[in-house]
Protein backbone atom coordinates (compact mmCIF):
# COMPACT_ATOMS: atom_id res chain seq x y z
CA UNK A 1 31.53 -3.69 13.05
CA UNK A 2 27.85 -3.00 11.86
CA UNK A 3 27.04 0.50 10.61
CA UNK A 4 24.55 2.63 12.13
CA UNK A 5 22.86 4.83 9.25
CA UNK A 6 21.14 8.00 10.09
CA UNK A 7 18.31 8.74 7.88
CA UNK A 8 16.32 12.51 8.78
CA UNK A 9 13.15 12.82 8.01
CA UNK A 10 12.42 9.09 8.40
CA UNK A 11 8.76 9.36 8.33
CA UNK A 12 8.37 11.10 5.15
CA UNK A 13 8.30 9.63 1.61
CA UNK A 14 11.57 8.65 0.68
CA UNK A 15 13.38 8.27 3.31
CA UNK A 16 10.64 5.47 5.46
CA UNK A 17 10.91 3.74 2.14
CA UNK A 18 14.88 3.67 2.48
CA UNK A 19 14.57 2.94 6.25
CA UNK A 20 12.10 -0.23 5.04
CA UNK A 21 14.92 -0.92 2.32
CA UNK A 22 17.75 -0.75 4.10
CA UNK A 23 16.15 -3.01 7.24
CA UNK A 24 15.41 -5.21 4.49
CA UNK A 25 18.44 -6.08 2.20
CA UNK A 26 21.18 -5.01 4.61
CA UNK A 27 22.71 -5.73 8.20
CA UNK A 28 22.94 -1.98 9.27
CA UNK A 29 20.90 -0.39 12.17
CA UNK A 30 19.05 2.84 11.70
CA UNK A 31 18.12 5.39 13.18
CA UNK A 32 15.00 7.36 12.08
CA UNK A 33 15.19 11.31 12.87
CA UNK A 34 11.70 13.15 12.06
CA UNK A 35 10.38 16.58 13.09
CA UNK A 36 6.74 15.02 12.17
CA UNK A 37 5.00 17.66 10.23
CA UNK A 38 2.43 17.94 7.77
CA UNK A 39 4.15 15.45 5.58
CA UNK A 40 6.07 13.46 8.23
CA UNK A 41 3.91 10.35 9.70
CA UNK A 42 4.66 7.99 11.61
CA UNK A 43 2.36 5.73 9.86
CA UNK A 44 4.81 5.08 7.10
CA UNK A 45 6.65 3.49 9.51
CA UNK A 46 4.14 1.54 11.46
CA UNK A 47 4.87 -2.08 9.65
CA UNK A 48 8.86 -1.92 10.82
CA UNK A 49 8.29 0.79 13.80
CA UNK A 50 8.92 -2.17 16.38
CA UNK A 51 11.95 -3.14 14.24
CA UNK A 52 14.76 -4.19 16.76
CA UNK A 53 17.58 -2.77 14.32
CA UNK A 54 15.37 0.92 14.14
CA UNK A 55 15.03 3.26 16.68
CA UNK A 56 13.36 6.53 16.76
CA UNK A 57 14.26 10.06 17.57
CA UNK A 58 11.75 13.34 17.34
CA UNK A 59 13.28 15.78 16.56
CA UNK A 60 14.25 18.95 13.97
CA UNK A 61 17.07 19.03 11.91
CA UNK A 62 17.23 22.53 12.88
CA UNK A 63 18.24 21.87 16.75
CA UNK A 64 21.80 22.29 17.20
CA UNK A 65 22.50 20.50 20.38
CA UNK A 66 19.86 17.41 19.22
CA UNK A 67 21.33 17.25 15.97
CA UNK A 68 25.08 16.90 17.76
CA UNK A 69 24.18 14.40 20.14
CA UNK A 70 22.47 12.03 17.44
CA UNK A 71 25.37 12.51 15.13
CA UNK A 72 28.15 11.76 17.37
CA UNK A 73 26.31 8.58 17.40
CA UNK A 74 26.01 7.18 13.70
CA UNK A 75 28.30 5.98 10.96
CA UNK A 76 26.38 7.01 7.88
CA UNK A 77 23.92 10.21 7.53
CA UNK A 78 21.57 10.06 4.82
CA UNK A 79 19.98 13.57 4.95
CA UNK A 80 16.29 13.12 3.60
CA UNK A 81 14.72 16.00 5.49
CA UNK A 82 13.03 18.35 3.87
CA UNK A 83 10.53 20.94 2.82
CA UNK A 84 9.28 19.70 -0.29
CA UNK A 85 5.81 21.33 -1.27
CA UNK A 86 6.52 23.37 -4.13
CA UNK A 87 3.05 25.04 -3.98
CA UNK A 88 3.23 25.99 -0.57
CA UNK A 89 6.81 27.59 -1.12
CA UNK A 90 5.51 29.41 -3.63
CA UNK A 91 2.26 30.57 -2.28
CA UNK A 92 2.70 31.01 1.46
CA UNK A 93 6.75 31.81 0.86
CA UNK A 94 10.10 30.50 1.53
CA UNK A 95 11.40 31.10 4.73
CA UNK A 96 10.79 27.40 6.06
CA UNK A 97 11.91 25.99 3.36
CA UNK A 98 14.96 27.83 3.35
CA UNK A 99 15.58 27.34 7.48
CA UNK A 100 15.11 23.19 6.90
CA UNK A 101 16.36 23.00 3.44
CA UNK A 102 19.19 25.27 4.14
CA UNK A 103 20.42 25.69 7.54
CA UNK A 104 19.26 22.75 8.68
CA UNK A 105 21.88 20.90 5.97
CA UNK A 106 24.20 23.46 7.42
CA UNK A 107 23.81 22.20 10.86
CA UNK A 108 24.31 18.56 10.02
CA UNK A 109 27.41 19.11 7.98
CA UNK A 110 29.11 21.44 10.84
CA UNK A 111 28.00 18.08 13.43
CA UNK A 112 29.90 16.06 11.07
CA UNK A 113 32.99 18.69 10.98
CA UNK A 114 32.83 18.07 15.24
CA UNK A 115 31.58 14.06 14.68
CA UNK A 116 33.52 12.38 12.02
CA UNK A 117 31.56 10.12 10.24
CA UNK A 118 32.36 7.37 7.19
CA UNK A 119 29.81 8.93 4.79
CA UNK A 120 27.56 11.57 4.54
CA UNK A 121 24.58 11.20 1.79
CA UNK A 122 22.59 14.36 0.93
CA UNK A 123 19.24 13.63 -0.89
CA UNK A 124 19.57 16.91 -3.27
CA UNK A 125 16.64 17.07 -6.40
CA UNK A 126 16.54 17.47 -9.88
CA UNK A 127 14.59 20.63 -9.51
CA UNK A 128 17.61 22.62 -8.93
CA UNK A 129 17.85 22.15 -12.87
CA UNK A 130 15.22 24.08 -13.93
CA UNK A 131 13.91 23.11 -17.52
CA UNK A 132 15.92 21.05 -19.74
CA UNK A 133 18.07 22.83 -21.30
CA UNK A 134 19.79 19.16 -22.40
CA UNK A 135 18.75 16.17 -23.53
CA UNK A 136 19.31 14.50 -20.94
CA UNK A 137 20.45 16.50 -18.30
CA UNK A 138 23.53 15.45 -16.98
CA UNK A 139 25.19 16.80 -13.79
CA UNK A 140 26.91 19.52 -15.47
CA UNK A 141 23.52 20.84 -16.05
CA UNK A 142 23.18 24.68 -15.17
CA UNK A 143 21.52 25.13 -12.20
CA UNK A 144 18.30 27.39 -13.05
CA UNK A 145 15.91 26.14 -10.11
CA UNK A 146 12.44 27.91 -11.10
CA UNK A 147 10.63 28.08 -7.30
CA UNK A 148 11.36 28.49 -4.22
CA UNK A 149 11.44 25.19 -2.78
CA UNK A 150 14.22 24.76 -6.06
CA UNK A 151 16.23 27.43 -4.79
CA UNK A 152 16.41 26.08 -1.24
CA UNK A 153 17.60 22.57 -2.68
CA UNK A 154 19.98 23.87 -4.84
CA UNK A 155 21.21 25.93 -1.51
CA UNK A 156 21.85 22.60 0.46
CA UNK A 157 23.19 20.92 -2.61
CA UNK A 158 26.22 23.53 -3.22
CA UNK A 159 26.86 23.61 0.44
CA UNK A 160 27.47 20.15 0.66
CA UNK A 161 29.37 20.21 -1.81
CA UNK A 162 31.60 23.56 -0.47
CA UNK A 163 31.60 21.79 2.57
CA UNK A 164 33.37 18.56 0.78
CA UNK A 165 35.99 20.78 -1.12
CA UNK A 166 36.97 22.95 1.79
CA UNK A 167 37.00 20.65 5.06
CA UNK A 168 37.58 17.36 2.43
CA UNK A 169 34.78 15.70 4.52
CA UNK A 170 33.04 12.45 2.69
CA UNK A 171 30.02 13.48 0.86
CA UNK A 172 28.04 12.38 -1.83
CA UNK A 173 24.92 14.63 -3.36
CA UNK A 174 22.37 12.47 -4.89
CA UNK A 175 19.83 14.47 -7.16
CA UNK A 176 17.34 11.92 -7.65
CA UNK A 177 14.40 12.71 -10.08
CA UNK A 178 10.29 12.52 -9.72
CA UNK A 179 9.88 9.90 -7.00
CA UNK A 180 6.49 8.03 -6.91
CA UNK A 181 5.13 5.00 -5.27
CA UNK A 182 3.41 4.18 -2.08
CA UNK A 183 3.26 6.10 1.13
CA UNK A 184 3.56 9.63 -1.13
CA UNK A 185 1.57 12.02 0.04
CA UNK A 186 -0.91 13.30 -1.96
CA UNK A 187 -0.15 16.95 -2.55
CA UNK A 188 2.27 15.15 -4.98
CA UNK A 189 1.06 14.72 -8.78
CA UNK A 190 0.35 10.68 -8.90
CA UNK A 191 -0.98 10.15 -5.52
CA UNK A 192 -3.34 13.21 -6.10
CA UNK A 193 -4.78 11.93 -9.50
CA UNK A 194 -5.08 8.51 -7.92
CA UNK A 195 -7.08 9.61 -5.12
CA UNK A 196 -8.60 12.25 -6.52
CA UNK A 197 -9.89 9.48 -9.04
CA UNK A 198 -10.54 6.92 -6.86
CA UNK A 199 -12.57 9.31 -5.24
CA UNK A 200 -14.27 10.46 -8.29
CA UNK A 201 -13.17 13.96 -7.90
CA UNK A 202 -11.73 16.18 -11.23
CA UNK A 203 -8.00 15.15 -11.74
CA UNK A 204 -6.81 18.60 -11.80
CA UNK A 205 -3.79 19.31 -14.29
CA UNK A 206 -1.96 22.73 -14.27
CA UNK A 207 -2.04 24.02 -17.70
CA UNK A 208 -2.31 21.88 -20.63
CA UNK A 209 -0.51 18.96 -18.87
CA UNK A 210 2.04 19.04 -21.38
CA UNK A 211 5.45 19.48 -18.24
CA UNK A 212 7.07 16.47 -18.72
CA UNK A 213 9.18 14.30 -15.74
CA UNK A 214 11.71 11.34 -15.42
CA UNK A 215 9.63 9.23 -12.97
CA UNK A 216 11.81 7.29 -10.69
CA UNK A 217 9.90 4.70 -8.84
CA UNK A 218 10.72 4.79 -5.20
CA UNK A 219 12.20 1.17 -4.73
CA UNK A 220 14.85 1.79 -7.40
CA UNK A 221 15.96 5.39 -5.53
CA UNK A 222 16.07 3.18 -2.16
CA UNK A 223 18.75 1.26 -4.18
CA UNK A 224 20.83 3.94 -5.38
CA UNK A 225 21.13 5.34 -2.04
CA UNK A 226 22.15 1.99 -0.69
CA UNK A 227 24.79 2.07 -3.67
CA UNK A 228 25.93 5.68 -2.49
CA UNK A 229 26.27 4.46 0.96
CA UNK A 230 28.53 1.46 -0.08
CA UNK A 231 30.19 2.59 -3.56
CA UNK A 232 34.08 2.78 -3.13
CA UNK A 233 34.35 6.40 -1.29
CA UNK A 234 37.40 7.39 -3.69
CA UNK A 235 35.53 8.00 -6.30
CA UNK A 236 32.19 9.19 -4.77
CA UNK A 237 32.90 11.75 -2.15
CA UNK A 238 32.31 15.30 -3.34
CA UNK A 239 29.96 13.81 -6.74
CA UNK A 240 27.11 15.11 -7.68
CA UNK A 241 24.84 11.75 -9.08
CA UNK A 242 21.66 11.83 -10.64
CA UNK A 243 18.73 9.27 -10.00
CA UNK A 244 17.01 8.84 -12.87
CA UNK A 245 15.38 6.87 -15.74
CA UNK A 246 16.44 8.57 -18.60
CA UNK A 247 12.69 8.88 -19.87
CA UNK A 248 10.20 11.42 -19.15
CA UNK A 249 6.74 10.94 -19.60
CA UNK A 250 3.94 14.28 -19.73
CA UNK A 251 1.73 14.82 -17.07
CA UNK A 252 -1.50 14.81 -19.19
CA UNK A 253 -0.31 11.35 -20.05
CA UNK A 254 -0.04 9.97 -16.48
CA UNK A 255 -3.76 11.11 -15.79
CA UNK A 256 -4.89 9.28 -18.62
CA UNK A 257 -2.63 5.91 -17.39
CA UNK A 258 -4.13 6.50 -13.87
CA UNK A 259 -7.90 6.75 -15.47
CA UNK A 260 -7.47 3.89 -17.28
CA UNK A 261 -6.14 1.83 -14.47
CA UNK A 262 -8.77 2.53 -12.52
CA UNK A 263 -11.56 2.16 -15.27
CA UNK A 264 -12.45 5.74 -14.63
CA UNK A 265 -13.43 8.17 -17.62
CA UNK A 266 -11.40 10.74 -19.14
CA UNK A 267 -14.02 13.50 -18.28
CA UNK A 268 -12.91 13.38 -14.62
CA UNK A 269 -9.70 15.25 -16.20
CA UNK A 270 -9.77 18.97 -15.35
CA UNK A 271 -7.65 21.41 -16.42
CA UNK A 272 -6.34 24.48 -14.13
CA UNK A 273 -4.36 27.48 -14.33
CA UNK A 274 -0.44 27.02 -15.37
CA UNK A 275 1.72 26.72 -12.00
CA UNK A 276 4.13 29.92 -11.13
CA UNK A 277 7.51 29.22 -12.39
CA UNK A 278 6.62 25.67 -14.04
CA UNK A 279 9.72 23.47 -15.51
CA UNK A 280 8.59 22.60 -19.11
CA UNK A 281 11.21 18.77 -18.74
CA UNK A 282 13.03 17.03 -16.67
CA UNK A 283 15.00 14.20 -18.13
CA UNK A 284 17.94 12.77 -16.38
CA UNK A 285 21.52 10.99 -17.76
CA UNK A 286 21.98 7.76 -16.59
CA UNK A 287 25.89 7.60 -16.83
CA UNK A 288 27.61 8.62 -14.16
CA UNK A 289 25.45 6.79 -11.42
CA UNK A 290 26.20 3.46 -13.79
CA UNK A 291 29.71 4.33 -13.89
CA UNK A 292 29.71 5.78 -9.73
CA UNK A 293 27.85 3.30 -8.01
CA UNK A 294 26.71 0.18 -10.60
CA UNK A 295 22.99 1.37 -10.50
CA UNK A 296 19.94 1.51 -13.09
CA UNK A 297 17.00 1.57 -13.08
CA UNK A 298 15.01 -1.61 -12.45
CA UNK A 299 10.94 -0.62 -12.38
CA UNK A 300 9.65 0.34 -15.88
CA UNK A 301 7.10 3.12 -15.97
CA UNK A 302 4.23 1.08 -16.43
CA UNK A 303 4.75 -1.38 -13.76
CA UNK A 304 5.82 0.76 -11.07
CA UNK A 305 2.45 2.88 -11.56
CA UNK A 306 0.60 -0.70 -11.61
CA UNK A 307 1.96 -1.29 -7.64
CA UNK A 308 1.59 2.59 -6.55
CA UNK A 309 -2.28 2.57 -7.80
CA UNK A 310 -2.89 -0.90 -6.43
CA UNK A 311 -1.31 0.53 -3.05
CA UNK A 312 -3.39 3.79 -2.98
CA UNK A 313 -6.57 1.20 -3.68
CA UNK A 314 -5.45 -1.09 -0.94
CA UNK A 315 -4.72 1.65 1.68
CA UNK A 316 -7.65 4.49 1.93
CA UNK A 317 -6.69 3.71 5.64
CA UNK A 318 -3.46 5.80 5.08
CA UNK A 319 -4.53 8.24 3.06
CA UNK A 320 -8.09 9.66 3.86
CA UNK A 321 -6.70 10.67 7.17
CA UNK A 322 -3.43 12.38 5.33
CA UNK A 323 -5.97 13.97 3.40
CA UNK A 324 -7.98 15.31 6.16
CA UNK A 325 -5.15 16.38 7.80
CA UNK A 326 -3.84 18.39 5.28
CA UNK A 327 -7.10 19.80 4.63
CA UNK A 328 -6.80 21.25 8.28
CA UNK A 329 -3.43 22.45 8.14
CA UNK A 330 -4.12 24.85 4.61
CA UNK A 331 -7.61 26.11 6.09
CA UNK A 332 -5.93 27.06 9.37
């Protein structure tokens, strides 16, 4: 029987590159749950949108009675949705980030306690780290999440995993580390110094650029979720797994690699006043996900920001209007 695979928040970064993934490489049917705000567009969808083996649903995570209907209906959840502007939770505060990041995990692992289903993926973060405090982390890593938007993550990520222990239902917590690659939107770090470059605008950098990331391009996480969707369940369900490289790489550094691949100078760097509650490194272990689900890495560093910079130069289409539009919604 073929699987139908939930993904929420379809349209946003990660998850409409796992919906294109998993239409791709694998039989399943999916079903693409999005609340569409700021950074959920339909538009990442559009090449696959008339996809017979998609379909659609609007909605919140947050709605009870939606939420229950669309479960009762799907095999696999892969819960994508999310508040993920770390600025915004920080500047503007936390309460939606805690009500999506949060509750609305809450209300899709209760619909699964009332809808049974094979497999339950939660797309957690490696912010709910904090700064390195190992080298690399591995997933016995404190958890010392340093904003807001952290804090809700690590929320959703210990109630999964509660959730697992106590009603022994089948989940798997991915943390999977700095995702880049096209259809980002550009409040994140790469996007933002490739447009802001290719638009000959200062490449702002908070502080002296020296935070450091394990950058995971977004085809390889697409693959390690398809792993945690079919990796023997046994020795999975109730895991925490990191998705990462195992390298980090400074941010000073990547706006030099972006100016360079675009032929821009180095003056358009410009540097900015530290970020509140900044984490100093995030490396990740590659272990357990080789040992869990038979995954590494495939997209080197260099090469993956070689096909995200030729996408951002290929597609103003997409992102101008992003731009514009998120220009409206932080004036408003």
């Amino acid at each position: 029987m073929k699987k139908r695979i939930l993904v929420t928040g379809g349209c946003g970064f990660i998850p409409s590159n796992v919906i294109r993934h998993l239409l791709a490489r694998t039989p399943y049917d999916v079903v693409s749950l999005d609340a569409l705000t700021y950074a959920g567009n339909t538009s990442n969808l559009a090449d696959v949108l008339g996809h017979e083996r998609l379909s659609f649903v609007h909605g919140d995570i947050r709605d009870q009675g939606l939420v229950r209907d669309v479960v009762a209906g799907v095999d696999v959840i892969v819960n994508a949705a999310a508040e993920s502007h770390v600025e915004k939770s920080i500047l503007e505060g936390a309460s939606e980030f805690v009500t999506t990041n949060v509750e609305g995990t809450q209300i899709l692992l209760d619909a699964i306690r009332d809808s049974p289903v094979e497999r339950f993926v939660l797309i957690s973060s490696s912010e709910v780290y904090g700064t390195a405090e190992l080298d690399p982390m591995d997933e016995e890593h404190p958890l010392n999440p340093r904003s807001p938007y952290a804090a809700t993550k690590a929320g959703g990520d210990r109630l999964a995993y509660a959730y697992a222990t106590t009603y022994e239902l089948p989940i798997v917590i991915l943390r999977p580390f700095n995702n880049y690659g096209p259809y980002q939107h550009p409040e994140k770090v790469i996007p933002r110094f490739i447009t802001q470059a290719l638009s000959n605008r200062p490449l702002t950098i908070h502080g002296r650029g020296l935070a450091s990331r394990d950058w995971l391009y977004v085809d390889d996480d697409a693959e390690a979720i398809e792993a945690a969707i079919e990796a023997d369940l046994d020795a999975v369900a109730g895991e925490a797994i990191n998705v990462a490289t195992g390298a980090d790489i400074a941010v000073a550094e990547i706006a030099s690699l972006v100016l360079a691949g675009l032929g821009k100078p180095e003056s358009l760097k410009a540097h900015v006043d530290e970020r509140p509650g900044q984490v100093d490194r995030h490396i990740g272990s590659t272990e357990k996900a080789e040992r869990l689900l038979g995954w590494r890495a495939r997209t080197s560093f260099e090469r993956g920001l070689e096909r995200t910079i030729a996408w951002y130069v290929d597609n103003r289409s997409w992102w101008e209007p992003v731009l514009r539009a998120q220009a409206d919604v932080f004036s408003s």
